[in-house]
PDB file of N, CA and C in Angstrom:
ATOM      1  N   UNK A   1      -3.743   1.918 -11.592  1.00  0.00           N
ATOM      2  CA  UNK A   1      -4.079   2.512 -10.314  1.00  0.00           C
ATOM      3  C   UNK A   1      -5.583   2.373 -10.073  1.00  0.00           C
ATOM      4  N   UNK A   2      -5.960   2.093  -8.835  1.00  0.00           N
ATOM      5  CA  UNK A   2      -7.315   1.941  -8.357  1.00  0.00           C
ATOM      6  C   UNK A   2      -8.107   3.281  -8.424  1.00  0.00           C
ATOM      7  N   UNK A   3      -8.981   3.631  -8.297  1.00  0.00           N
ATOM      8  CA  UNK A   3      -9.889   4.905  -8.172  1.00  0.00           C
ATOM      9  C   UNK A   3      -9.390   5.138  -6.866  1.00  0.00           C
ATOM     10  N   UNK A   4      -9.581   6.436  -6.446  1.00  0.00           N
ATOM     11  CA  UNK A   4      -9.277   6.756  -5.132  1.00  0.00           C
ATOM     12  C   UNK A   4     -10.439   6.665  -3.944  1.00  0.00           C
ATOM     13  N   UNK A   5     -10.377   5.612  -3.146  1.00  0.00           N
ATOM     14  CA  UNK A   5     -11.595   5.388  -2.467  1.00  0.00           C
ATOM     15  C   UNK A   5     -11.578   6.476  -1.329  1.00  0.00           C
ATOM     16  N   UNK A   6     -12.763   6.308  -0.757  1.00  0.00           N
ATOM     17  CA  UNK A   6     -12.690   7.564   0.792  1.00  0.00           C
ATOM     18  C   UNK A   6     -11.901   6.809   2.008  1.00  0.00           C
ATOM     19  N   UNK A   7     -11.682   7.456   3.279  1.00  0.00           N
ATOM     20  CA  UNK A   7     -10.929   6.842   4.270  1.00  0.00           C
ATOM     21  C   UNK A   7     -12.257   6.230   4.853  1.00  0.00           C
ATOM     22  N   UNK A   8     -13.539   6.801   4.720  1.00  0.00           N
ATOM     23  CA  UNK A   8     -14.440   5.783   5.592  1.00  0.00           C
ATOM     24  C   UNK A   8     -14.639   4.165   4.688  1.00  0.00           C
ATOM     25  N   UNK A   9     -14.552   4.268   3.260  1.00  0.00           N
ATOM     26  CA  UNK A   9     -14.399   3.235   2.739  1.00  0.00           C
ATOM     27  C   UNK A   9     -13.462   1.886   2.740  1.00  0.00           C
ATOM     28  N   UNK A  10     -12.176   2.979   2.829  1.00  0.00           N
ATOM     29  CA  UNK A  10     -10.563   1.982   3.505  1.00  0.00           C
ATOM     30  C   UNK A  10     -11.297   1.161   5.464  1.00  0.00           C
ATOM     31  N   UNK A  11     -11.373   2.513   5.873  1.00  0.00           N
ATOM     32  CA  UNK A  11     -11.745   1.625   7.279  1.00  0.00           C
ATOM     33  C   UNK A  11     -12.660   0.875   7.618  1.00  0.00           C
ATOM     34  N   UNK A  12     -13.566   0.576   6.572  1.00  0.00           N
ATOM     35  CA  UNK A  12     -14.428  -0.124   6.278  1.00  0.00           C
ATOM     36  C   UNK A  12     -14.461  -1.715   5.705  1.00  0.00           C
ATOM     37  N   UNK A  13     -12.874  -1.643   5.312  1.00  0.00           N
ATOM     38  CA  UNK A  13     -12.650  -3.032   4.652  1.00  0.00           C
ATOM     39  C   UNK A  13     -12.645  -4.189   5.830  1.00  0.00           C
ATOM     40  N   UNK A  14     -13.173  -4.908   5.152  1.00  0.00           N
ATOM     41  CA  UNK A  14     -12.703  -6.255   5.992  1.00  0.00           C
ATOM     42  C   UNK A  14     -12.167  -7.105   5.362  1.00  0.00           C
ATOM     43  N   UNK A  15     -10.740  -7.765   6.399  1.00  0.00           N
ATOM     44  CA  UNK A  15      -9.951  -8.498   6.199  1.00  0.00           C
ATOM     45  C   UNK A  15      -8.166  -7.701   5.462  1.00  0.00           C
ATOM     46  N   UNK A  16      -7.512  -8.564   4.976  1.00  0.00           N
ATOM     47  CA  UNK A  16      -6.584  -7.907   5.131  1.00  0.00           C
ATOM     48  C   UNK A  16      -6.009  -7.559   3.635  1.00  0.00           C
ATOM     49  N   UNK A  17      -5.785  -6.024   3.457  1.00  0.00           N
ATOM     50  CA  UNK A  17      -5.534  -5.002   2.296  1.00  0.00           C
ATOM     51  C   UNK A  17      -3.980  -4.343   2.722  1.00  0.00           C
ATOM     52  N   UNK A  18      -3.936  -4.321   1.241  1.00  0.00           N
ATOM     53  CA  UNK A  18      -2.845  -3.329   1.127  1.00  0.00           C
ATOM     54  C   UNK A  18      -2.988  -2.038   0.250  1.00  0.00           C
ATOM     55  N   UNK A  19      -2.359  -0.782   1.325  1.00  0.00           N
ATOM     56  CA  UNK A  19      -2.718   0.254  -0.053  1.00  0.00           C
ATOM     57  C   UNK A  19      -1.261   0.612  -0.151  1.00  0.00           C
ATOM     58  N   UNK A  20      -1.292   0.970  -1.469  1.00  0.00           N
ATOM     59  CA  UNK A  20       0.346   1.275  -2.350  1.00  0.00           C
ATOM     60  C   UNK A  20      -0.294   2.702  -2.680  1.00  0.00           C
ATOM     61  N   UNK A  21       0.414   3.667  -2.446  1.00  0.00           N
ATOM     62  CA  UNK A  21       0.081   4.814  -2.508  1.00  0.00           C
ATOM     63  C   UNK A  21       2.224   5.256  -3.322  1.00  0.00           C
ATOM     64  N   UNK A  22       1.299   6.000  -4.741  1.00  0.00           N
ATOM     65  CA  UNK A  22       2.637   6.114  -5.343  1.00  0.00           C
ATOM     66  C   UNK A  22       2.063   6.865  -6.798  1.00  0.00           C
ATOM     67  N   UNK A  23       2.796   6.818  -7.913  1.00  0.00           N
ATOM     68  CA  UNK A  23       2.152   7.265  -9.166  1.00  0.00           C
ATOM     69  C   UNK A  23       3.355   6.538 -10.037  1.00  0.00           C
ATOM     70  N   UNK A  24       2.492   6.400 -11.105  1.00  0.00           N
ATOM     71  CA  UNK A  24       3.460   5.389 -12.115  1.00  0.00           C
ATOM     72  C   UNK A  24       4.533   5.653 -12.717  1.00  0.00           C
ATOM     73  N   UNK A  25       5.130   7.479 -12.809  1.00  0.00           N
ATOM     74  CA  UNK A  25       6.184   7.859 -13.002  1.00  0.00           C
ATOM     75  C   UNK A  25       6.899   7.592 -11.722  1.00  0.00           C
ATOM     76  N   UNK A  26       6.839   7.451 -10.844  1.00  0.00           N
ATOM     77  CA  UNK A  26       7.505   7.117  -9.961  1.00  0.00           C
ATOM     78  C   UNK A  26       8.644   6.281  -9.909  1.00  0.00           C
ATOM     79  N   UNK A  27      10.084   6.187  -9.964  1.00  0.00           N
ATOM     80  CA  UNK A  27      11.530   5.715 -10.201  1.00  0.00           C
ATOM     81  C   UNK A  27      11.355   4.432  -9.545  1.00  0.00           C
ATOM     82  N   UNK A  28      10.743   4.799  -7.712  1.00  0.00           N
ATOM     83  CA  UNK A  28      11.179   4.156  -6.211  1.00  0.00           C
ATOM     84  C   UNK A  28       9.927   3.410  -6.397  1.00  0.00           C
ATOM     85  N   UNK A  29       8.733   3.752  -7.422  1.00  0.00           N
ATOM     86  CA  UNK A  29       7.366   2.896  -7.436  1.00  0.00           C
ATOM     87  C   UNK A  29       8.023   1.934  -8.299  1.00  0.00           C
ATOM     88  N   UNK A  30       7.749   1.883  -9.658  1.00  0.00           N
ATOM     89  CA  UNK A  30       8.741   1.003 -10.384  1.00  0.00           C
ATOM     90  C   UNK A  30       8.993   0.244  -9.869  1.00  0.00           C
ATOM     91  N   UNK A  31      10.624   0.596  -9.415  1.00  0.00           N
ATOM     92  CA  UNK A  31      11.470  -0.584  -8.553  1.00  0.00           C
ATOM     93  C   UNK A  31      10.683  -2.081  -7.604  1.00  0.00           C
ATOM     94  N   UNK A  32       9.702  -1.403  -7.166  1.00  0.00           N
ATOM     95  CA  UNK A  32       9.014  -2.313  -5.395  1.00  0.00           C
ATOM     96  C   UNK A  32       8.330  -2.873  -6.528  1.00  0.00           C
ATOM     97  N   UNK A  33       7.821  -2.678  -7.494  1.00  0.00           N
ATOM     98  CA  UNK A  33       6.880  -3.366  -8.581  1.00  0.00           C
ATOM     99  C   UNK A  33       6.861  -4.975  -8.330  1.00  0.00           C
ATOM    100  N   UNK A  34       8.151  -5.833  -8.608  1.00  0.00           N
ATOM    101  CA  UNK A  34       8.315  -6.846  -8.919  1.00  0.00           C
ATOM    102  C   UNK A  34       8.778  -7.388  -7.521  1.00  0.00           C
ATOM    103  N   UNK A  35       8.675  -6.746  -6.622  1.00  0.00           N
ATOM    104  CA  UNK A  35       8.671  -7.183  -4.726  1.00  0.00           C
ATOM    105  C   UNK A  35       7.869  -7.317  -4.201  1.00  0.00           C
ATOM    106  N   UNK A  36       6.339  -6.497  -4.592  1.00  0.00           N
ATOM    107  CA  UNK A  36       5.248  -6.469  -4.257  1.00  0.00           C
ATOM    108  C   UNK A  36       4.249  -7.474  -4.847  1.00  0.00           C
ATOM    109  N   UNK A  37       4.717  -7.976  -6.249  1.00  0.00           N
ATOM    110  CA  UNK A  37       4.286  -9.208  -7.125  1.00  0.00           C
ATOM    111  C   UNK A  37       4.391 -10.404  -6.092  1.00  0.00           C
ATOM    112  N   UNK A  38       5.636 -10.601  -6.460  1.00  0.00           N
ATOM    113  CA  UNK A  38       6.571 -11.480  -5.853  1.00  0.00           C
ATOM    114  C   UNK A  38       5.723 -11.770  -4.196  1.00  0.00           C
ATOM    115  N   UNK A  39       5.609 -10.762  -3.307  1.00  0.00           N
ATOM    116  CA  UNK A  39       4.513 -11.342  -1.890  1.00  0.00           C
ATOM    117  C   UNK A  39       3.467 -11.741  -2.253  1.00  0.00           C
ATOM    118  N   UNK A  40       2.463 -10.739  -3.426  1.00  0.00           N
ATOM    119  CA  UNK A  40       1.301 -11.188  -3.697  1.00  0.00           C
ATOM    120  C   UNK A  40       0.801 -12.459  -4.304  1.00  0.00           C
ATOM    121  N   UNK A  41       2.394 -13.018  -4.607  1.00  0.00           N
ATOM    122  CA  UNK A  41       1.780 -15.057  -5.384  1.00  0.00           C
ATOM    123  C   UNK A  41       1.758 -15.241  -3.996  1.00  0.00           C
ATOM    124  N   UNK A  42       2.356 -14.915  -2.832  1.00  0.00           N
ATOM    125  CA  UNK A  42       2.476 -15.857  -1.381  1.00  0.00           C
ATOM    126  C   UNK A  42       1.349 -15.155  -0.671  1.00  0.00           C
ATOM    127  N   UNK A  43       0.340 -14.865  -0.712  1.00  0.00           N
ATOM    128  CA  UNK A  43      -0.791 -13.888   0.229  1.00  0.00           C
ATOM    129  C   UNK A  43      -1.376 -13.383  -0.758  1.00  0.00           C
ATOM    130  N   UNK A  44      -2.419 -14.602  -1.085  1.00  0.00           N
ATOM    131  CA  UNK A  44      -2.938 -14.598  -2.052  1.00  0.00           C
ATOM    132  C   UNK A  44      -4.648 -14.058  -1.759  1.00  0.00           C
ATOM    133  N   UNK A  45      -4.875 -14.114  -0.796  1.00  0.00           N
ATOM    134  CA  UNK A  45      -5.785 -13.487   0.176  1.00  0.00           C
ATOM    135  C   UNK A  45      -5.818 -11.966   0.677  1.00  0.00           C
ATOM    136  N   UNK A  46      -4.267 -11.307   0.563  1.00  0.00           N
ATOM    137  CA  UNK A  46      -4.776  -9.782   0.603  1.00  0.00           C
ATOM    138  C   UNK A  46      -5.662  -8.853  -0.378  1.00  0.00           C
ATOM    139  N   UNK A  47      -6.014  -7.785  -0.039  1.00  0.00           N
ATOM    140  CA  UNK A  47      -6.727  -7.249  -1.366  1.00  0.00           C
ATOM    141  C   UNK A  47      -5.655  -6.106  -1.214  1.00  0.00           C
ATOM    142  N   UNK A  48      -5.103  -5.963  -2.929  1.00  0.00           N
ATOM    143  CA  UNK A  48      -4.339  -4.742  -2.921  1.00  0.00           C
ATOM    144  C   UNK A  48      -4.756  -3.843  -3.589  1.00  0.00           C
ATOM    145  N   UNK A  49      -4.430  -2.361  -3.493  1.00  0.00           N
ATOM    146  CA  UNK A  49      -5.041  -1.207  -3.926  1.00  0.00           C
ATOM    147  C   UNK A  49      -3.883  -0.570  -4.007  1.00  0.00           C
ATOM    148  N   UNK A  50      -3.785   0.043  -5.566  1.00  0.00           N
ATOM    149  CA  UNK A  50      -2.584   0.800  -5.754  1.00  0.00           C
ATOM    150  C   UNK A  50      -3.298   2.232  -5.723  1.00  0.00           C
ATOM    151  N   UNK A  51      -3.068   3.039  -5.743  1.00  0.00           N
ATOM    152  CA  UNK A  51      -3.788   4.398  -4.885  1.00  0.00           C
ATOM    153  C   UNK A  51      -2.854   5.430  -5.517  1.00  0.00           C
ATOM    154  N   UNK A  52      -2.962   6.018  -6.329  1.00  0.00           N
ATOM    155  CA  UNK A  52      -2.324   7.430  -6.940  1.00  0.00           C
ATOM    156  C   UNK A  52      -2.552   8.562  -5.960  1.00  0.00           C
ATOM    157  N   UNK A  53      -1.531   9.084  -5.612  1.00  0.00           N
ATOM    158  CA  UNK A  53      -0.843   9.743  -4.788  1.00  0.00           C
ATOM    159  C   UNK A  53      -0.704  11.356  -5.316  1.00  0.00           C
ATOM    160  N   UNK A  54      -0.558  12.275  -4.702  1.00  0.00           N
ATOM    161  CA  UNK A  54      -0.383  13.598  -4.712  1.00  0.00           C
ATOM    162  C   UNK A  54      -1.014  14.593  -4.629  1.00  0.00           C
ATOM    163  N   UNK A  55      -0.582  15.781  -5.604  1.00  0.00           N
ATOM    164  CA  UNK A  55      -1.369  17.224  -4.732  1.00  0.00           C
ATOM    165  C   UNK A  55      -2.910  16.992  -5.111  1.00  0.00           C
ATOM    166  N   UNK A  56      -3.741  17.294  -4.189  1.00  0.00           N
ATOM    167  CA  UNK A  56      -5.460  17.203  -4.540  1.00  0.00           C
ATOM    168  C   UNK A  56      -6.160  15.931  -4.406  1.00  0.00           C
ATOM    169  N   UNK A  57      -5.375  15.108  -3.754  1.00  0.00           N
ATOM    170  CA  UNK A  57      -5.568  13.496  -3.712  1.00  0.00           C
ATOM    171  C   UNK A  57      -5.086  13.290  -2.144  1.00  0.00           C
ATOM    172  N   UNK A  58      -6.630  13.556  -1.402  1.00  0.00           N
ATOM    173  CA  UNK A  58      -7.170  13.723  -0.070  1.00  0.00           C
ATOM    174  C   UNK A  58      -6.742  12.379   0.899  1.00  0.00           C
ATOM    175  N   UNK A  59      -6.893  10.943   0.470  1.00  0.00           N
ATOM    176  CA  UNK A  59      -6.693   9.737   0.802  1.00  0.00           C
ATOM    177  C   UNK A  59      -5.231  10.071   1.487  1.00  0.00           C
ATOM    178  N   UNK A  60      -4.288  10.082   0.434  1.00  0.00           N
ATOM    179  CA  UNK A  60      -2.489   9.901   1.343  1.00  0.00           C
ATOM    180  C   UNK A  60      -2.416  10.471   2.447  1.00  0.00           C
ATOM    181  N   UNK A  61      -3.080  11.966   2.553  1.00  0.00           N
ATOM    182  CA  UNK A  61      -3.021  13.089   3.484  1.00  0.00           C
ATOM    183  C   UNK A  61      -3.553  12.604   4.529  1.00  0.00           C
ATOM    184  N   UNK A  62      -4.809  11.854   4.600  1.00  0.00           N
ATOM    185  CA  UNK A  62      -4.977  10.695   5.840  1.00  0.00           C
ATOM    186  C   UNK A  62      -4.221   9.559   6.324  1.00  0.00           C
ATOM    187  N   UNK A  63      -3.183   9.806   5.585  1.00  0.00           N
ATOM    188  CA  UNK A  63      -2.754   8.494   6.052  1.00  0.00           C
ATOM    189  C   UNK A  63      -1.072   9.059   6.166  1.00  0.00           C
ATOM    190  N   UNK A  64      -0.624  10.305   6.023  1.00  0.00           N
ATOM    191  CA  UNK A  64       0.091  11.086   6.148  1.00  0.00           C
ATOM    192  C   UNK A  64       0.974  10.595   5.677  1.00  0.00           C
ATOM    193  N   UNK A  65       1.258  10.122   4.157  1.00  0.00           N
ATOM    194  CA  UNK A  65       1.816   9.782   3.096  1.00  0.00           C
ATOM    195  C   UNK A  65       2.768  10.852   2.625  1.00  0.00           C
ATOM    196  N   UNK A  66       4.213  10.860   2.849  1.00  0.00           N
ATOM    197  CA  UNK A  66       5.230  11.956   2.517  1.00  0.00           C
ATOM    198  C   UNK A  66       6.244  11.281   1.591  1.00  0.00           C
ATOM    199  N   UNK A  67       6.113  10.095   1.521  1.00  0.00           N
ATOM    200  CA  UNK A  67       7.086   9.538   0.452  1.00  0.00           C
ATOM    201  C   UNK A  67       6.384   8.573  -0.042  1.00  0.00           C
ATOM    202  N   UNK A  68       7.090   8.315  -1.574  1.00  0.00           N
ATOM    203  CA  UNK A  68       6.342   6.971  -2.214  1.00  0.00           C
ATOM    204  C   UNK A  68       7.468   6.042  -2.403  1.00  0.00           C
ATOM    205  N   UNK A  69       6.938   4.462  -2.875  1.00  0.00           N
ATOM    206  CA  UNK A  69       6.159   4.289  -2.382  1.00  0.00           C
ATOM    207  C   UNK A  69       5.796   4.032  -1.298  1.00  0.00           C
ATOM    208  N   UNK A  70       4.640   4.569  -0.350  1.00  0.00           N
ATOM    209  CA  UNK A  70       4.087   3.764   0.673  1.00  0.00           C
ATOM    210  C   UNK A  70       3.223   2.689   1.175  1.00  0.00           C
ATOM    211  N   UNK A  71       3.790   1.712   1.007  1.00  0.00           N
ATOM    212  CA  UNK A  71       2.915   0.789   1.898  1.00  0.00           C
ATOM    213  C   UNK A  71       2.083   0.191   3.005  1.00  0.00           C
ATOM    214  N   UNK A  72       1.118   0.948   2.854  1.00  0.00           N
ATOM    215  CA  UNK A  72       0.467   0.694   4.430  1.00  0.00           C
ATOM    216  C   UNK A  72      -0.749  -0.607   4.110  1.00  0.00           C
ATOM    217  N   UNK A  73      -0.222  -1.584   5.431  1.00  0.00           N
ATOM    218  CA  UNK A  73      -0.725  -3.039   5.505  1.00  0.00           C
ATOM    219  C   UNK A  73      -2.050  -2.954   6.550  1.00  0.00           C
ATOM    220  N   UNK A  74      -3.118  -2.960   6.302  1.00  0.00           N
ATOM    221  CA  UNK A  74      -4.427  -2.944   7.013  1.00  0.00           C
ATOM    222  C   UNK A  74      -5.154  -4.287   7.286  1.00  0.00           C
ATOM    223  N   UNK A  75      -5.591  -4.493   8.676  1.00  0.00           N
ATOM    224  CA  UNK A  75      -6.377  -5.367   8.672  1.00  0.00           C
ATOM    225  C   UNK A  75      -7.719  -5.182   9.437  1.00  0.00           C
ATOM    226  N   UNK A  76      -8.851  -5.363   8.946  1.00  0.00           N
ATOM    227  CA  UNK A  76     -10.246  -4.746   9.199  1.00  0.00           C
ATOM    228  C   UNK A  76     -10.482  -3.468   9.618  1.00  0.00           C
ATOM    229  N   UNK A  77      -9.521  -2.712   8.677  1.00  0.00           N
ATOM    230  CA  UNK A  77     -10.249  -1.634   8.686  1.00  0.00           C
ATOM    231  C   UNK A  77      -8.529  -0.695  10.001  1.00  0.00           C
ATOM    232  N   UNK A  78      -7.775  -1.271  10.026  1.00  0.00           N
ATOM    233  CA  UNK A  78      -6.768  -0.890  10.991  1.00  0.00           C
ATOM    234  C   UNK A  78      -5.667  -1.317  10.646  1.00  0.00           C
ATOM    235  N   UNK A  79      -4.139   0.045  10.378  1.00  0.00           N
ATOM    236  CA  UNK A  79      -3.213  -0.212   9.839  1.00  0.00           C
ATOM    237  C   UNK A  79      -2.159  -1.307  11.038  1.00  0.00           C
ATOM    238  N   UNK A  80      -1.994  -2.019  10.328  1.00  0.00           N
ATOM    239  CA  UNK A  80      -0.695  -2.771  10.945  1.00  0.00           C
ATOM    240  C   UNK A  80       0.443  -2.711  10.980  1.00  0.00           C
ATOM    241  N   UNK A  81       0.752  -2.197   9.400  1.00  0.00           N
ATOM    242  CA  UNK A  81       2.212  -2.178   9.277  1.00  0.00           C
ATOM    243  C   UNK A  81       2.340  -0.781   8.099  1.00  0.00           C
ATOM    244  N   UNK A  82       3.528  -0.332   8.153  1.00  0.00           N
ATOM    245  CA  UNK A  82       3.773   0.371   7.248  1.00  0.00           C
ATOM    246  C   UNK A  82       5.198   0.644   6.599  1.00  0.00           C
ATOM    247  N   UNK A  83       5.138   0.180   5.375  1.00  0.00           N
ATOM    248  CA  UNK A  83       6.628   0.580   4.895  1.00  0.00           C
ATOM    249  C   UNK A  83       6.659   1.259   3.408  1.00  0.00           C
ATOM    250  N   UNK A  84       7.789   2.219   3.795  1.00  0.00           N
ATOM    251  CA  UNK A  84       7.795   3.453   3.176  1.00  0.00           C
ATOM    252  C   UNK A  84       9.081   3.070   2.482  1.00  0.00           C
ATOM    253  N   UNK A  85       9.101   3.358   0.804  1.00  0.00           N
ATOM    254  CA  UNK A  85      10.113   3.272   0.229  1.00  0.00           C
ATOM    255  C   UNK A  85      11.167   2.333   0.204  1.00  0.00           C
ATOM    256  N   UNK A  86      10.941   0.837   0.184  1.00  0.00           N
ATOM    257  CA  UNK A  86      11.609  -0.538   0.431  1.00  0.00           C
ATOM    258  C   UNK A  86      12.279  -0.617  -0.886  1.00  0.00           C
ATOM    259  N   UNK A  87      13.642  -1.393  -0.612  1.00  0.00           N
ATOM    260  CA  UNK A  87      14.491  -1.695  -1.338  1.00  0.00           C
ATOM    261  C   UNK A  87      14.409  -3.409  -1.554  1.00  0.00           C
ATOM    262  N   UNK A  88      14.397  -3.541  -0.871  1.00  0.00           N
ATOM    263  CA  UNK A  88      13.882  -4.998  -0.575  1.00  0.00           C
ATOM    264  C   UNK A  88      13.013  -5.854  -0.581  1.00  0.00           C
ATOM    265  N   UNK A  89      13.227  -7.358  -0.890  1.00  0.00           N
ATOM    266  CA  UNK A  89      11.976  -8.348  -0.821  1.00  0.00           C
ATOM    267  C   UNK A  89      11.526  -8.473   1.007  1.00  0.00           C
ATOM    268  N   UNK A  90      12.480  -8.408   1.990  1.00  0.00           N
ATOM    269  CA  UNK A  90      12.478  -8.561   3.073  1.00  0.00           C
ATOM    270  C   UNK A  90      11.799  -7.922   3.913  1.00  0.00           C
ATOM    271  N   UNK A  91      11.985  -6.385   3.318  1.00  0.00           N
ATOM    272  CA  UNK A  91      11.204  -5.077   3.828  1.00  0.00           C
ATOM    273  C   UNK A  91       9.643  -5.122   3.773  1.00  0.00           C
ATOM    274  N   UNK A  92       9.373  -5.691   2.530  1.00  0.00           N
ATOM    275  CA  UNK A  92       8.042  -5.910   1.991  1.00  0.00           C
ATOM    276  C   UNK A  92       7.156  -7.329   2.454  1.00  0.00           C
ATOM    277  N   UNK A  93       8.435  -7.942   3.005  1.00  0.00           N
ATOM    278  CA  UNK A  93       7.694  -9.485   3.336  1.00  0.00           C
ATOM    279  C   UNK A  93       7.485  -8.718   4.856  1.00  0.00           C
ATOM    280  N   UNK A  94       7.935  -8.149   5.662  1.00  0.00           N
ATOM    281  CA  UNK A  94       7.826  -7.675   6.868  1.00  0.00           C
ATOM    282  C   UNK A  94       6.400  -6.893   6.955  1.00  0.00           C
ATOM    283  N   UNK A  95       6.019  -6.294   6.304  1.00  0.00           N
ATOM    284  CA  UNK A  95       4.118  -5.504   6.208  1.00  0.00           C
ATOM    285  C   UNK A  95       3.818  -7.038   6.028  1.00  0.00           C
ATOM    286  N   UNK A  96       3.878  -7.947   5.308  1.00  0.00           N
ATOM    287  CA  UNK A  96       2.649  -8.884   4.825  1.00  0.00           C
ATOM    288  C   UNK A  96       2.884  -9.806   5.910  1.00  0.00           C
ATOM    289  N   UNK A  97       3.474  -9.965   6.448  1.00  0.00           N
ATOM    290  CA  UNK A  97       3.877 -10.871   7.947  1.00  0.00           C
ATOM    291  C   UNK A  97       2.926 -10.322   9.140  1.00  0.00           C
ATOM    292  N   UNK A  98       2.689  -8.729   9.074  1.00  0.00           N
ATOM    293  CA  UNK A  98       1.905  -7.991  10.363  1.00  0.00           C
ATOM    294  C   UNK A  98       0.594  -8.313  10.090  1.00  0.00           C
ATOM    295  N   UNK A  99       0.243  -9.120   8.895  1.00  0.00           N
ATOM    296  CA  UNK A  99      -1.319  -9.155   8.518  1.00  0.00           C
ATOM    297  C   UNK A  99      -1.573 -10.784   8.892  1.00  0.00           C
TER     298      UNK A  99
END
């Protein structure tokens, strides 16, 4: 998991990021593990940030993070896409398509 950056830092990025907001016990994090690989050999140009999630961990709450994992797809600094809890390679190719 990445350090937890600030939201002026996230909106600050340029170009196109992904934050995975989740925690490593996580069942539904796990799972997207090898879906989220799997886009990242094809978009090889995003920057991803896995982002530990929960109580006292200010970041999700901006971004009004109620389930994991969440995927929210940003580009300069502005979300594009967001998918929450994917089962799928399809679900996940759909955020990296909005970037």
């Amino acid at each position: 998991m990445t350090p937890e950056p600030s939201r002026d830092g996230v909106d600050a990025m340029r170009g196109a990021v992904l934050l995975e907001f989740g925690i490593n016990e996580c069942p539904h994090c796990q799972r997207v593990q090898p879906l989220i690989a799997d886009a990242m050999t094809r978009h090889p140009g995003v920057r991803h940030l896995r982002i530990e999630d929960g109580k006292g961990r200010r970041l999700g709450r901006t971004f009004a993070v109620k389930l994991w994992p969440a995927l929210i797809f940003m580009k300069d600094g502005q979300e594009v896409a967001r998918v929450v809890r994917p089962t799928t390679q399809s679900e996940v190719d759909a955020g990296f398509m909005a970037l």
